[in-house]
Protein backbone atom coordinates (compact mmCIF):
# COMPACT_ATOMS: atom_id res chain seq x y z
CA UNK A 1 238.06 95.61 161.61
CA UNK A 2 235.00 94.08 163.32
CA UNK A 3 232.77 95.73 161.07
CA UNK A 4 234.58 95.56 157.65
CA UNK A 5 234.26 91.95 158.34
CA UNK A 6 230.91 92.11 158.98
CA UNK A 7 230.08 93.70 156.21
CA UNK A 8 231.89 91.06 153.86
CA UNK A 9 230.28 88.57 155.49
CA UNK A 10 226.63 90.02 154.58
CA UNK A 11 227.78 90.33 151.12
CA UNK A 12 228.79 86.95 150.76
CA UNK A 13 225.21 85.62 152.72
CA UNK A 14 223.17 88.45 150.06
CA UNK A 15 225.18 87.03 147.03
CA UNK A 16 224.42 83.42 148.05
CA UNK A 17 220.89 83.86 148.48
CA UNK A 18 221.05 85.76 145.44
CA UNK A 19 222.20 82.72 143.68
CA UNK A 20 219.69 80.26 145.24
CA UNK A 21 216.86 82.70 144.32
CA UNK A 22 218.07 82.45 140.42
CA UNK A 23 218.20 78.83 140.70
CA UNK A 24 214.66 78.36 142.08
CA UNK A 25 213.14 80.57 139.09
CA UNK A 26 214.86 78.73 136.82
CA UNK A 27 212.69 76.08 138.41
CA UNK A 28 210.12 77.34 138.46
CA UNK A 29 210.34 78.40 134.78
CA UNK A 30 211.60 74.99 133.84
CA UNK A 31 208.43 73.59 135.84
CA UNK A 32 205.90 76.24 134.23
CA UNK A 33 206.83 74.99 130.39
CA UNK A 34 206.57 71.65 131.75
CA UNK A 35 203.38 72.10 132.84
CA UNK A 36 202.52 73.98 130.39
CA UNK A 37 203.16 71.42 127.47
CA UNK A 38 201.03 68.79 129.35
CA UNK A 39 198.26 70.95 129.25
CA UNK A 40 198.58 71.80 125.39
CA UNK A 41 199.04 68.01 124.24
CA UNK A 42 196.41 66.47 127.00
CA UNK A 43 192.76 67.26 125.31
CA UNK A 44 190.74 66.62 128.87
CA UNK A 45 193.13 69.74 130.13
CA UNK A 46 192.19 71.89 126.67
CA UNK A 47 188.43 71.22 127.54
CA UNK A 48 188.68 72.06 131.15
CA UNK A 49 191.15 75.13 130.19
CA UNK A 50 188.41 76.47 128.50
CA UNK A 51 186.19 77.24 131.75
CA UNK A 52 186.80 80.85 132.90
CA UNK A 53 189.28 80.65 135.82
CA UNK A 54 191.07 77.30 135.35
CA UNK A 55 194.13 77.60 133.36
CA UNK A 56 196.97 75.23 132.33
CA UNK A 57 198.11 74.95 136.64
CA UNK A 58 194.19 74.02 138.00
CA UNK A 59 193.69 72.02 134.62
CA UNK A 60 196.64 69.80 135.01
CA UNK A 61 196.47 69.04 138.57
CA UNK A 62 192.85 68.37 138.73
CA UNK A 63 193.08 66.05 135.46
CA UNK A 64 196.06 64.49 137.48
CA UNK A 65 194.27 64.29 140.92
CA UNK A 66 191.10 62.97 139.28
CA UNK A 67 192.39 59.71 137.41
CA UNK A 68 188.93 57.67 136.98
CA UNK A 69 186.12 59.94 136.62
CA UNK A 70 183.47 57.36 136.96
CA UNK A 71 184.35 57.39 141.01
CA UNK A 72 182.05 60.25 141.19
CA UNK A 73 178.31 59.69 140.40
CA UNK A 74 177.71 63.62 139.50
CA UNK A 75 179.19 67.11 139.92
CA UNK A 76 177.99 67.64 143.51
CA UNK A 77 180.15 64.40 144.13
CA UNK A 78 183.29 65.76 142.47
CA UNK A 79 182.71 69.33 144.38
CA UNK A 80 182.41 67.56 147.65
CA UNK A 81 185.44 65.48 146.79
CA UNK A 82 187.08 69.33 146.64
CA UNK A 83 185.46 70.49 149.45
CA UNK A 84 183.63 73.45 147.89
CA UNK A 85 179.96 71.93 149.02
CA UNK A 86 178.52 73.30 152.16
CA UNK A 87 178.24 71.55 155.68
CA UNK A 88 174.60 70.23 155.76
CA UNK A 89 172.40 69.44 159.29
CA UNK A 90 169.40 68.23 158.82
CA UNK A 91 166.75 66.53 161.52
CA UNK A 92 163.19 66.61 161.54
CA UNK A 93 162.98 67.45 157.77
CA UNK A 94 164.74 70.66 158.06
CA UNK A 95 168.06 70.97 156.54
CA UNK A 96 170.36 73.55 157.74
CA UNK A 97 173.41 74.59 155.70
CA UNK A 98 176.97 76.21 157.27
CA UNK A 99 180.12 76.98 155.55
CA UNK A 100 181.90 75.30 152.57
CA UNK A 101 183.22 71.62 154.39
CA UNK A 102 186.78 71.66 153.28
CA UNK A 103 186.90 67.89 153.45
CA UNK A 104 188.47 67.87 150.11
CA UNK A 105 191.78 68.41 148.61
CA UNK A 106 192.72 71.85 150.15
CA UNK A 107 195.62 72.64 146.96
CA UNK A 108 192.86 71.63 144.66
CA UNK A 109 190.36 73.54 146.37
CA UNK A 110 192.41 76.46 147.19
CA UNK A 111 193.46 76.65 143.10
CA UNK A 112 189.44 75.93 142.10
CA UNK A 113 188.63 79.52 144.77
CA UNK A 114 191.47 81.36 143.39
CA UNK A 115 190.03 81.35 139.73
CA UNK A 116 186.86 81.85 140.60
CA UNK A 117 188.01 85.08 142.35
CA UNK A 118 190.21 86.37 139.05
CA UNK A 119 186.49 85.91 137.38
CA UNK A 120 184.87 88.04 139.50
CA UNK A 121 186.99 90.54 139.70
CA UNK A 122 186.64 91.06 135.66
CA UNK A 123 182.68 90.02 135.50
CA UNK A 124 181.48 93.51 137.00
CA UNK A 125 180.16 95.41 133.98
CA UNK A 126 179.67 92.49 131.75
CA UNK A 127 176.26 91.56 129.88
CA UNK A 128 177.12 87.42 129.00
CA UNK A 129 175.12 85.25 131.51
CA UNK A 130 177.77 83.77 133.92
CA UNK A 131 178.55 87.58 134.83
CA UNK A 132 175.04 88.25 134.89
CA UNK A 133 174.58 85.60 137.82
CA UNK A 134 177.89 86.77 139.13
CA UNK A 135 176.47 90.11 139.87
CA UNK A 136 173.13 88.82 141.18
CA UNK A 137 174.96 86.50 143.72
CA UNK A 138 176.83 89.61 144.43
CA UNK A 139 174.10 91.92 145.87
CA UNK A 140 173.19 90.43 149.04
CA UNK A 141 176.41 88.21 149.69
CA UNK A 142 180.21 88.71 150.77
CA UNK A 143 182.60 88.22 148.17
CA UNK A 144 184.33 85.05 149.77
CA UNK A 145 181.05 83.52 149.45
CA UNK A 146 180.25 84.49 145.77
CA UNK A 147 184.06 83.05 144.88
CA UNK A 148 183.60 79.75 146.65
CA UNK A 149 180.05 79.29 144.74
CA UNK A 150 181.47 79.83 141.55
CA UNK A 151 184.32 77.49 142.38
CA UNK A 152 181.46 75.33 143.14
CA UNK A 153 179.85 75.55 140.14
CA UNK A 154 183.24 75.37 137.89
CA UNK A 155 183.94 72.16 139.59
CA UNK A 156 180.44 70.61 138.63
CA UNK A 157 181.08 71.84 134.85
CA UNK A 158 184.81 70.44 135.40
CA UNK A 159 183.16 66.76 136.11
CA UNK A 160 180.48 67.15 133.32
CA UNK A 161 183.04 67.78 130.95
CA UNK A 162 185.89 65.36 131.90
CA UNK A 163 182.52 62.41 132.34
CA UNK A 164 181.09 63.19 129.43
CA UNK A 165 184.38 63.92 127.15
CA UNK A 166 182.26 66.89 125.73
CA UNK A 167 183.29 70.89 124.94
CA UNK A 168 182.70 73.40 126.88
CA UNK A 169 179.83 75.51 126.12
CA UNK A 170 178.91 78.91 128.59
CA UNK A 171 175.61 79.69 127.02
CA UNK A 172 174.49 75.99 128.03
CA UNK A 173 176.14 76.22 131.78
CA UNK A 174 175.09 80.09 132.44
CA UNK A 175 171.40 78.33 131.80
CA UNK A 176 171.42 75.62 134.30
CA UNK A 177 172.94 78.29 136.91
């Protein structure tokens, strides 16, 4: 007896989480077209979309998040505001650098790292610049570190293109790298 109701009683707790679970990706989905339309109709998000590993979600939120561009003087600014520039020491003329600062906004940040790691996990074997310096930041470093640079460098292109309300163009970035 004990069990039978036991076992109802799971049922009844699977079929309600069940439920709840539909409702939140329908959500989700709801939330995804959403965000998704913004970033087709919004032309600073098309420009930024076109950088490899920012898509409609890091587009969006950072065009959101940003507001007035002209609060950041340049692109180190903007990747500092992220927290994607490393912690500097400096005394007696010697500057010493540690790890990324994470000062910034850690969603932004955390979305910024995440596309930069996509990009290098489908830049080995490629011949176009950016995957050329990919592979040469590769050899001697970890691949946490390699990600975090290239988020660095994304975000400086990010601020060049949303202060300058210009397209993007690889050739032109993969030269200043």
């Amino acid at each position: 007896m004990i069990a039978r109701d036991t076992s109802h009683l799971i049922r009844d707790l699977a079929r309600e989480i069940h439920e709840e679970l539909a409702r939140l990706d329908r959500r989700i989905a709801s939330c995804s077209r959403r965000i998704r339309a913004v970033f087709r109709t919004d032309k600073a998000c098309q420009r930024i979309g076109q950088v490899e590993g920012i898509g409609p979600v890091t587009a969006t939120a950072l065009v959101a998040a940003v507001g007035d561009r002209s609060c950041f003087r340049n692109g180190r600014q903007f990747a500092a505001w992220l927290g994607l520039v490393p912690k500097q020491r400096s005394s007696g003329g010697k500057s010493r650098l540690f790890g990324i600062s994470k000062r910034g906004d850690r969603y932004l940040r955390t979305l910024m790292i995440h596309g930069a790691r996509a990009v290098l996990g489908k830049a080995h074997g490629k011949t176009d610049p950016r995957s050329q310096w990919i592979d040469r930041m590769r050899e001697p470093r970890h691949p946490n570190i390699v990600a975090v640079a290239l988020a660095n460098k994304n975000a400086r292109v990010v601020w060049s293109l949303l202060a300058g309300d210009e397209d993007y163009r690889p050739a032109q970035v993969a030269a200043a790298g």
